[in-house]
PDB file of N, CA and C in Angstrom:
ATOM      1  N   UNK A   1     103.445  76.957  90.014  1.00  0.00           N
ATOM      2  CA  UNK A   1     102.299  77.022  90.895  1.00  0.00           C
ATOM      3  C   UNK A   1     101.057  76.686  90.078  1.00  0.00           C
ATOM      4  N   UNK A   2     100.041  75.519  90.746  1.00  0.00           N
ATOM      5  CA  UNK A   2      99.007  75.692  89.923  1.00  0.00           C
ATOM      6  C   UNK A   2      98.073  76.052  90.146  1.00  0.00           C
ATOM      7  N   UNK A   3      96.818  76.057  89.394  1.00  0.00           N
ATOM      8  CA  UNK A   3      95.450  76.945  89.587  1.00  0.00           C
ATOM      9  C   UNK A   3      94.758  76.672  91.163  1.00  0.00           C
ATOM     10  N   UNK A   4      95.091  75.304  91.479  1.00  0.00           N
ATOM     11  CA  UNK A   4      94.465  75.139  92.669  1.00  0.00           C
ATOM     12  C   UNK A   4      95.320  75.550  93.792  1.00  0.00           C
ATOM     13  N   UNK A   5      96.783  76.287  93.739  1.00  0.00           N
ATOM     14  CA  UNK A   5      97.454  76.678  94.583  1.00  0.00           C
ATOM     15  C   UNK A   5      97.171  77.953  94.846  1.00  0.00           C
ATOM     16  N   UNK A   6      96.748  78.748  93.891  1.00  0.00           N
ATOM     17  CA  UNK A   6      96.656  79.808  93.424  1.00  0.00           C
ATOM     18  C   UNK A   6      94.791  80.536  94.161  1.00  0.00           C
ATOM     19  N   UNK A   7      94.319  79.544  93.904  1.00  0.00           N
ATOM     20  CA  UNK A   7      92.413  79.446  94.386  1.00  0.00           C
ATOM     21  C   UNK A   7      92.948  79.169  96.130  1.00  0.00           C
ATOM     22  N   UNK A   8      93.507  78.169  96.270  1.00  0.00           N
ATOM     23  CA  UNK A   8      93.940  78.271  97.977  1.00  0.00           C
ATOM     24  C   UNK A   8      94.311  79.781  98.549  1.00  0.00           C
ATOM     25  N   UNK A   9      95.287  80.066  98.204  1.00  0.00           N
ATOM     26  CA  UNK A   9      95.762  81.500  98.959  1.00  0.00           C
ATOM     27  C   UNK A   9      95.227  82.600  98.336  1.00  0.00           C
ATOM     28  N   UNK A  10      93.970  82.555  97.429  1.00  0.00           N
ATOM     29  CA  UNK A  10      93.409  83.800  96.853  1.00  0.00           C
ATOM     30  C   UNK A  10      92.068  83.365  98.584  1.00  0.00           C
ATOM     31  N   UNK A  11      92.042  82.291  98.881  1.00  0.00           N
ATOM     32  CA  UNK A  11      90.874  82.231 100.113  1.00  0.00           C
ATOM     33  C   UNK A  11      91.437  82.319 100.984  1.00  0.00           C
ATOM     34  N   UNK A  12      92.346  82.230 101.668  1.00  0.00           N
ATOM     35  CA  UNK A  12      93.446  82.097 102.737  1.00  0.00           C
ATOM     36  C   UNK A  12      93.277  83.895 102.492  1.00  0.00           C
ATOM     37  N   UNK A  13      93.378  84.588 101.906  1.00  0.00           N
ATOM     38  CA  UNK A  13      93.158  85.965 102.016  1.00  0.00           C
ATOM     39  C   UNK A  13      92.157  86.234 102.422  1.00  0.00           C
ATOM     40  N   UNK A  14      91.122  86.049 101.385  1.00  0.00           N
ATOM     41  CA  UNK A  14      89.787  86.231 101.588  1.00  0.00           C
ATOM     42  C   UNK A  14      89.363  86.362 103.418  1.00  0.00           C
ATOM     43  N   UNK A  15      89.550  85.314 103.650  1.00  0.00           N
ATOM     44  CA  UNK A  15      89.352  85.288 104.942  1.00  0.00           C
ATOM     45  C   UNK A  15      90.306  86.088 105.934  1.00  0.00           C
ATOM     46  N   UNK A  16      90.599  86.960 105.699  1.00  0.00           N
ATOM     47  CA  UNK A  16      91.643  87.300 106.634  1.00  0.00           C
ATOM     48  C   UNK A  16      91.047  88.492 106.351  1.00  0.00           C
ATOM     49  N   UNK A  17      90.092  89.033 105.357  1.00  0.00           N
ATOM     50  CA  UNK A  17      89.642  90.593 104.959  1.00  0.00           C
ATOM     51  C   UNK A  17      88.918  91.258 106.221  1.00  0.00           C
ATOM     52  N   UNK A  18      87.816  90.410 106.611  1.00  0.00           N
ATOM     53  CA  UNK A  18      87.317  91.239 107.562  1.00  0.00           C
ATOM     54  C   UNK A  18      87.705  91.465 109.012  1.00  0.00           C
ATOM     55  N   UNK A  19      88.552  90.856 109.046  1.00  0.00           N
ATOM     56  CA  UNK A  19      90.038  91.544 110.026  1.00  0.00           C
ATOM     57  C   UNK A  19      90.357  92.867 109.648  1.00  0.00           C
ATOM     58  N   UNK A  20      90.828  92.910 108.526  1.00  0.00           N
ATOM     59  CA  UNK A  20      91.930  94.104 108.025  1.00  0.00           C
ATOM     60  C   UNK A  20      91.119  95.162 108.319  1.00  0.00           C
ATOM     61  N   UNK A  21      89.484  95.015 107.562  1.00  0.00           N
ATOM     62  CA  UNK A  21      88.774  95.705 107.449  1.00  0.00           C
ATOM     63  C   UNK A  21      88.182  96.336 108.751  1.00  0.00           C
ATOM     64  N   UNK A  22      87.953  95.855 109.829  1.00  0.00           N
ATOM     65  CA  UNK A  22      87.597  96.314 111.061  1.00  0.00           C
ATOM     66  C   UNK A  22      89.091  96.866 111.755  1.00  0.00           C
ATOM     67  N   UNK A  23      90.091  97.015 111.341  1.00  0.00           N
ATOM     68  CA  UNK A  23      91.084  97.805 111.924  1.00  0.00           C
ATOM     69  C   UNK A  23      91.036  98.983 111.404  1.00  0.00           C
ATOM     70  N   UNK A  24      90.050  99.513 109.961  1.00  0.00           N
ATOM     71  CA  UNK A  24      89.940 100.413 108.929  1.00  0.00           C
ATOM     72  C   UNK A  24      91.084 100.483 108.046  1.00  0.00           C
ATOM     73  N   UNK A  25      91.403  99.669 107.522  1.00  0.00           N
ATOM     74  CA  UNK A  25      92.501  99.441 106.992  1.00  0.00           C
ATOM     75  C   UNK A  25      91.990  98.502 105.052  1.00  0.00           C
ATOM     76  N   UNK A  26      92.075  98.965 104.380  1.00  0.00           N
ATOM     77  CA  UNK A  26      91.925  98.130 103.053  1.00  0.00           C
ATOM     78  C   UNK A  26      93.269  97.217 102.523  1.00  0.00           C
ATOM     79  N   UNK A  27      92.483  96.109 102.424  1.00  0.00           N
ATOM     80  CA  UNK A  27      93.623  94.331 101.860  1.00  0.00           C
ATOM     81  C   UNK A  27      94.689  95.351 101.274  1.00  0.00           C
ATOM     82  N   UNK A  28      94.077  96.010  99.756  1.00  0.00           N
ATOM     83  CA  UNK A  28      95.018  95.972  98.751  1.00  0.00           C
ATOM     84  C   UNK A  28      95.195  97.658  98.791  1.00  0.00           C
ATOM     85  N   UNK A  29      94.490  98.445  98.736  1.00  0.00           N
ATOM     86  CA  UNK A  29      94.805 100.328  99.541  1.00  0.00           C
ATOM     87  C   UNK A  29      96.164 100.583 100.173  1.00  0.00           C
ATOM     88  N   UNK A  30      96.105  99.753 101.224  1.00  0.00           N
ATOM     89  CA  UNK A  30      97.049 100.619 102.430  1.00  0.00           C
ATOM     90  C   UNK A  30      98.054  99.196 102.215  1.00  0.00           C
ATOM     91  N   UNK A  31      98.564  98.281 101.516  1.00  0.00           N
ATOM     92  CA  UNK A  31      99.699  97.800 101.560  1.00  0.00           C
ATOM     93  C   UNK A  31     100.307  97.497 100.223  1.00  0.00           C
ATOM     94  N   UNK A  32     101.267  97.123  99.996  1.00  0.00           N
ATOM     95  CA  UNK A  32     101.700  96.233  98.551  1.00  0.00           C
ATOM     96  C   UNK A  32     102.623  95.487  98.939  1.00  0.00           C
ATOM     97  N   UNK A  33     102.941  94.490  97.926  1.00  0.00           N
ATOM     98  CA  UNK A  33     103.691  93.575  98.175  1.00  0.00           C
ATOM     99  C   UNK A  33     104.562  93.617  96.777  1.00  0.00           C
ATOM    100  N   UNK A  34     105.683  92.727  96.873  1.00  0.00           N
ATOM    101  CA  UNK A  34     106.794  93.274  95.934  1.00  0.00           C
ATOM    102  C   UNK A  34     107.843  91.499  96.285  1.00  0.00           C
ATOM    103  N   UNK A  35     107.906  91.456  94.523  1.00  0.00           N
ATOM    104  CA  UNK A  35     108.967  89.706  94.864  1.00  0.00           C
ATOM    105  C   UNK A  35     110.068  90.392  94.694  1.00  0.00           C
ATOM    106  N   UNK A  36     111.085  89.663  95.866  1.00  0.00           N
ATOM    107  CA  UNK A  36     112.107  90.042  95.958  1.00  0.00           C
ATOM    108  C   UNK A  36     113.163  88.880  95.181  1.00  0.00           C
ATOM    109  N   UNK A  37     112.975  88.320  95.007  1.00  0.00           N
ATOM    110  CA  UNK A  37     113.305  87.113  94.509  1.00  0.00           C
ATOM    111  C   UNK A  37     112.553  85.660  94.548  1.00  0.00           C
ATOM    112  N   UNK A  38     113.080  84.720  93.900  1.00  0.00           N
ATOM    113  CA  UNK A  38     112.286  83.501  93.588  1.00  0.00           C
ATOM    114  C   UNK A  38     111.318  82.919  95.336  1.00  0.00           C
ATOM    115  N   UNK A  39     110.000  82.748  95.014  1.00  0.00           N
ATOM    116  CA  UNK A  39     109.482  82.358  96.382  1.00  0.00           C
ATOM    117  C   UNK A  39     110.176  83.177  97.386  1.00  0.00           C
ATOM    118  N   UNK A  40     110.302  84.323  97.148  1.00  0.00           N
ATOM    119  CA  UNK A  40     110.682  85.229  98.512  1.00  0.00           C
ATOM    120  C   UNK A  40     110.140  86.826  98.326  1.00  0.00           C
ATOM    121  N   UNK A  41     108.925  86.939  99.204  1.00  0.00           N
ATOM    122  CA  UNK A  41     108.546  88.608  98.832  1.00  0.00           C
ATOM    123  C   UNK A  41     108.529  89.319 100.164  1.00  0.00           C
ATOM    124  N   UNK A  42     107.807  90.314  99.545  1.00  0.00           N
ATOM    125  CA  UNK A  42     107.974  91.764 101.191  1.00  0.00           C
ATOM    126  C   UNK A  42     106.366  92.196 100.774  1.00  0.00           C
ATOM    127  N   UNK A  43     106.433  92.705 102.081  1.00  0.00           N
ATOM    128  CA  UNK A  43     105.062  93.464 102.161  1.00  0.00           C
ATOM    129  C   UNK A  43     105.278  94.580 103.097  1.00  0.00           C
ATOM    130  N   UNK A  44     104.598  95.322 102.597  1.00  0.00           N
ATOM    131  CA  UNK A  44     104.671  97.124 103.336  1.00  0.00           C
ATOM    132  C   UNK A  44     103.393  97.292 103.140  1.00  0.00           C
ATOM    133  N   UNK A  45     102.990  97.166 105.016  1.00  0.00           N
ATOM    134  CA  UNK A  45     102.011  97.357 105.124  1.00  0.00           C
ATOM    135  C   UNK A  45     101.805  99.200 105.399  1.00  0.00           C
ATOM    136  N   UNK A  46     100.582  99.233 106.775  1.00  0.00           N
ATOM    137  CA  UNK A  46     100.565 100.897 107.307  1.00  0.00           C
ATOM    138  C   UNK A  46     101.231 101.226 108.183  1.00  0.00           C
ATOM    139  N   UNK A  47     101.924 102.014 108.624  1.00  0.00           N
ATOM    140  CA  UNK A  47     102.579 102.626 109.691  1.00  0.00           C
ATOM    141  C   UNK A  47     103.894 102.072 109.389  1.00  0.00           C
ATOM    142  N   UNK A  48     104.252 101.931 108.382  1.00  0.00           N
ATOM    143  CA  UNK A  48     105.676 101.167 108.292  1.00  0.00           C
ATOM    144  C   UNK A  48     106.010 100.131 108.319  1.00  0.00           C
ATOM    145  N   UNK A  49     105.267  99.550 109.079  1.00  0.00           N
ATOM    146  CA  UNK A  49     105.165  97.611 108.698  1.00  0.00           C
ATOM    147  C   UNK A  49     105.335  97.432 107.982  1.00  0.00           C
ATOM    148  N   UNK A  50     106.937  96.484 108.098  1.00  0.00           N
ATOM    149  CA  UNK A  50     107.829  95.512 106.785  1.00  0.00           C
ATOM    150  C   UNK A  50     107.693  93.818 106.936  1.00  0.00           C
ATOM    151  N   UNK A  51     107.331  93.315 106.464  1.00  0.00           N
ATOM    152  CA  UNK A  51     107.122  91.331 106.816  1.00  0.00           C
ATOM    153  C   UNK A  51     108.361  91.276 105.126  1.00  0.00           C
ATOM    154  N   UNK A  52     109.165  90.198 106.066  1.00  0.00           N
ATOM    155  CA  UNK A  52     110.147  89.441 104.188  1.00  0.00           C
ATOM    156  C   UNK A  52     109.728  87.911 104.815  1.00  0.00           C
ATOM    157  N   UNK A  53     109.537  86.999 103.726  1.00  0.00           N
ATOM    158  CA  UNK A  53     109.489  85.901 103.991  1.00  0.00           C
ATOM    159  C   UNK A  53     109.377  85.122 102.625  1.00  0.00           C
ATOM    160  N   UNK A  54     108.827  83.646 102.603  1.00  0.00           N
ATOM    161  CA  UNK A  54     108.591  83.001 101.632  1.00  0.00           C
ATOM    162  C   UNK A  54     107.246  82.765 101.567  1.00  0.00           C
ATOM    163  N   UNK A  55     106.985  82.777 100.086  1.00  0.00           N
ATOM    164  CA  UNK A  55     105.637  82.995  99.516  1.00  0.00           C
ATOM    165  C   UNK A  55     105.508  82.361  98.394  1.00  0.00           C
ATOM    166  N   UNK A  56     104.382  81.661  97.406  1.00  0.00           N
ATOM    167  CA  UNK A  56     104.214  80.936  96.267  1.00  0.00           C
ATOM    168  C   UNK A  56     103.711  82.499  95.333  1.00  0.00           C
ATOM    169  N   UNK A  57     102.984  83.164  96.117  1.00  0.00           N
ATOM    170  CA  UNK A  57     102.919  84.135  95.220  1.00  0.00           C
ATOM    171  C   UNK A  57     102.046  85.494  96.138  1.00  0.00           C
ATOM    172  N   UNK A  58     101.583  86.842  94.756  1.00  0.00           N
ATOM    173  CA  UNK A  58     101.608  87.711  96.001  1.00  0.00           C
ATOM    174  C   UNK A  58     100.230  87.760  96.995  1.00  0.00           C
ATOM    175  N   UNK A  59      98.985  86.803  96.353  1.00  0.00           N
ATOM    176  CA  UNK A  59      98.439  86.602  97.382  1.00  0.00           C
ATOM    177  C   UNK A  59      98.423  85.930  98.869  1.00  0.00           C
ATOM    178  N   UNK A  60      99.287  84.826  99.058  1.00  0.00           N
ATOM    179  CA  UNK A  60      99.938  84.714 100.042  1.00  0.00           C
ATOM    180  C   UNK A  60     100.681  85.635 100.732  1.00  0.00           C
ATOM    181  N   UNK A  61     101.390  86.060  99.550  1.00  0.00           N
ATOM    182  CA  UNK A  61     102.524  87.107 100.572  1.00  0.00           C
ATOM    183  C   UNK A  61     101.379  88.449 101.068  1.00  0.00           C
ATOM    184  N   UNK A  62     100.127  88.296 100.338  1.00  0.00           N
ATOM    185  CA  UNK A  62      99.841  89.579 100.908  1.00  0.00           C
ATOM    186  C   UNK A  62      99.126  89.006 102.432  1.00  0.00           C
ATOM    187  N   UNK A  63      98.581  87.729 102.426  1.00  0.00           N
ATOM    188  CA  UNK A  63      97.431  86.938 103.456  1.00  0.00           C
ATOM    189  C   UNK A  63      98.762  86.791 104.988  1.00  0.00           C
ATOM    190  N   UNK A  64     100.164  86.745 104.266  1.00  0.00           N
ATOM    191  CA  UNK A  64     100.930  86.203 105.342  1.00  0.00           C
ATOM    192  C   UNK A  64     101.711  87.623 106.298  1.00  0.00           C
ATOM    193  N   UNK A  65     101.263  89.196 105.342  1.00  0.00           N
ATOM    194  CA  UNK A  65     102.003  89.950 105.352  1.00  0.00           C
ATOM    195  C   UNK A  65     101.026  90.447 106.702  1.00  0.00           C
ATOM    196  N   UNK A  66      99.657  90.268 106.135  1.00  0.00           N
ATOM    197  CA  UNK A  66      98.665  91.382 107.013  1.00  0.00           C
ATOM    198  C   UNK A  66      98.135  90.191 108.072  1.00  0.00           C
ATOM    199  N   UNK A  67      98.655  88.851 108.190  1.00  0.00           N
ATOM    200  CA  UNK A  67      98.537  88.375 109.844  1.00  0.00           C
ATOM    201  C   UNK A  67      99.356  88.544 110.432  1.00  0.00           C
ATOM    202  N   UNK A  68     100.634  89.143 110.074  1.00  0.00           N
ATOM    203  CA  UNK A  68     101.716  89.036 110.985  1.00  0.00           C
ATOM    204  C   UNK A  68     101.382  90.827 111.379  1.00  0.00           C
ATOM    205  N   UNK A  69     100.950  91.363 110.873  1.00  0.00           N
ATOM    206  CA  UNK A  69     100.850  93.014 111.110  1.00  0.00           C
ATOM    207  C   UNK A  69      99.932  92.849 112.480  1.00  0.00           C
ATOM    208  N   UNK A  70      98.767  91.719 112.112  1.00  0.00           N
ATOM    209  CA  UNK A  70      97.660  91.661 113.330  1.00  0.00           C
ATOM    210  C   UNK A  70      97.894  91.266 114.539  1.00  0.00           C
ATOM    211  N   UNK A  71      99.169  90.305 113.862  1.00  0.00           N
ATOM    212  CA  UNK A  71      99.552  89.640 115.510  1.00  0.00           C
ATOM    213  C   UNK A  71     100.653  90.468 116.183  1.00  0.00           C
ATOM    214  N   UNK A  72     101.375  91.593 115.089  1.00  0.00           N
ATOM    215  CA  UNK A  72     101.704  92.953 116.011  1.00  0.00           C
ATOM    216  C   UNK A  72     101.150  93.638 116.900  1.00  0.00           C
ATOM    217  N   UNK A  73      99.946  94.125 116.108  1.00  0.00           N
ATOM    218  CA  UNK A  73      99.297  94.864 116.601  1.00  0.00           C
ATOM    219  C   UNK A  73      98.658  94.268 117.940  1.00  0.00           C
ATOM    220  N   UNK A  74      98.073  93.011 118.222  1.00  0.00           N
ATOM    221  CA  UNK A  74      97.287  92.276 118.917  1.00  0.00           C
ATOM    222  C   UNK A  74      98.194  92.316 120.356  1.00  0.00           C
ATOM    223  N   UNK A  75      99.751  92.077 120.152  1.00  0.00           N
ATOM    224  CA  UNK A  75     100.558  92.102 120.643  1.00  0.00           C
ATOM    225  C   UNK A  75     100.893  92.911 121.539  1.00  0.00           C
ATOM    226  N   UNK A  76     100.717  94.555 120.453  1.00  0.00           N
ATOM    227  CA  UNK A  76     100.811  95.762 121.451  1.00  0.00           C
ATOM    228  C   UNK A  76      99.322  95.586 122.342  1.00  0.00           C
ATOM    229  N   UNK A  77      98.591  95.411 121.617  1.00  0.00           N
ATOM    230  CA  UNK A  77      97.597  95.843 122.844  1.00  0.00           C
ATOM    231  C   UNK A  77      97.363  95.441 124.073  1.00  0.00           C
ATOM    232  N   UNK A  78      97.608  93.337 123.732  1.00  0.00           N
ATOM    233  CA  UNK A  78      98.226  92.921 125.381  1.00  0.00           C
ATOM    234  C   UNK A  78      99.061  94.050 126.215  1.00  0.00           C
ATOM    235  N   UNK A  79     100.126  94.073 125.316  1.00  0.00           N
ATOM    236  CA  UNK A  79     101.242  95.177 126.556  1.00  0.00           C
ATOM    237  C   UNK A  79     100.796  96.017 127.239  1.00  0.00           C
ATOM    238  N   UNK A  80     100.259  96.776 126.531  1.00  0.00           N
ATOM    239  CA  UNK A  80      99.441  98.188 126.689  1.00  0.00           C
ATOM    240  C   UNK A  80      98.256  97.670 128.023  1.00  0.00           C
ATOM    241  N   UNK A  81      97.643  96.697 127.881  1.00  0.00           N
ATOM    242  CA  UNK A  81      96.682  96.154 128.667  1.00  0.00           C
ATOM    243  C   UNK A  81      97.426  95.770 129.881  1.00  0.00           C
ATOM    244  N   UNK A  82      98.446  95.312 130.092  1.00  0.00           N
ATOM    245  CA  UNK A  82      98.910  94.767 131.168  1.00  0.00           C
ATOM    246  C   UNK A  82      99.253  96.113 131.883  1.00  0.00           C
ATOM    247  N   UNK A  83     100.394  97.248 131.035  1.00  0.00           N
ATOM    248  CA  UNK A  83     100.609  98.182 131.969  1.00  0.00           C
ATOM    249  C   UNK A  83      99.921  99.143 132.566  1.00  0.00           C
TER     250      UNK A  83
END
């Protein structure tokens, strides 16, 4: 991986912070991420939220861990809204 792969998904996070942050939730606090093997990690986010997937490294895995948590969450709330 090189430096400019590395500067990409350190902003690809970045931008995804003040999301996390208005759910009250902190990027790097309330989750971690962990390589499970080559280009393949996990993230454990809050409430139990597990994401496995492929990743160049753990800032991605953390940028890819906490949109998929949002588009959970975003998810329930449609439901919740409809019923």
């Amino acid at each position: 991986m090189t430096d400019i792969d590395t500067a990409f998904t350190r902003l690809l996070l970045k931008q995804i912070v003040p999301t996390v942050r208005k759910a009250g939730k902190s990027v790097f606090k309330d989750a971690w991420v962990w390589r499970a093997s080559r280009q393949v990690w996990e993230f454990h986010g809050p409430d139990g939220f597990y994401w496995y997937g492929r990743a160049y490294n753990a800032y991605e895995a953390r940028y890819k861990g906490w949109s998929a948590w949002i588009s959970k969450r975003e998810l329930a709330r449609e439901k919740e809204a409809v019923t």
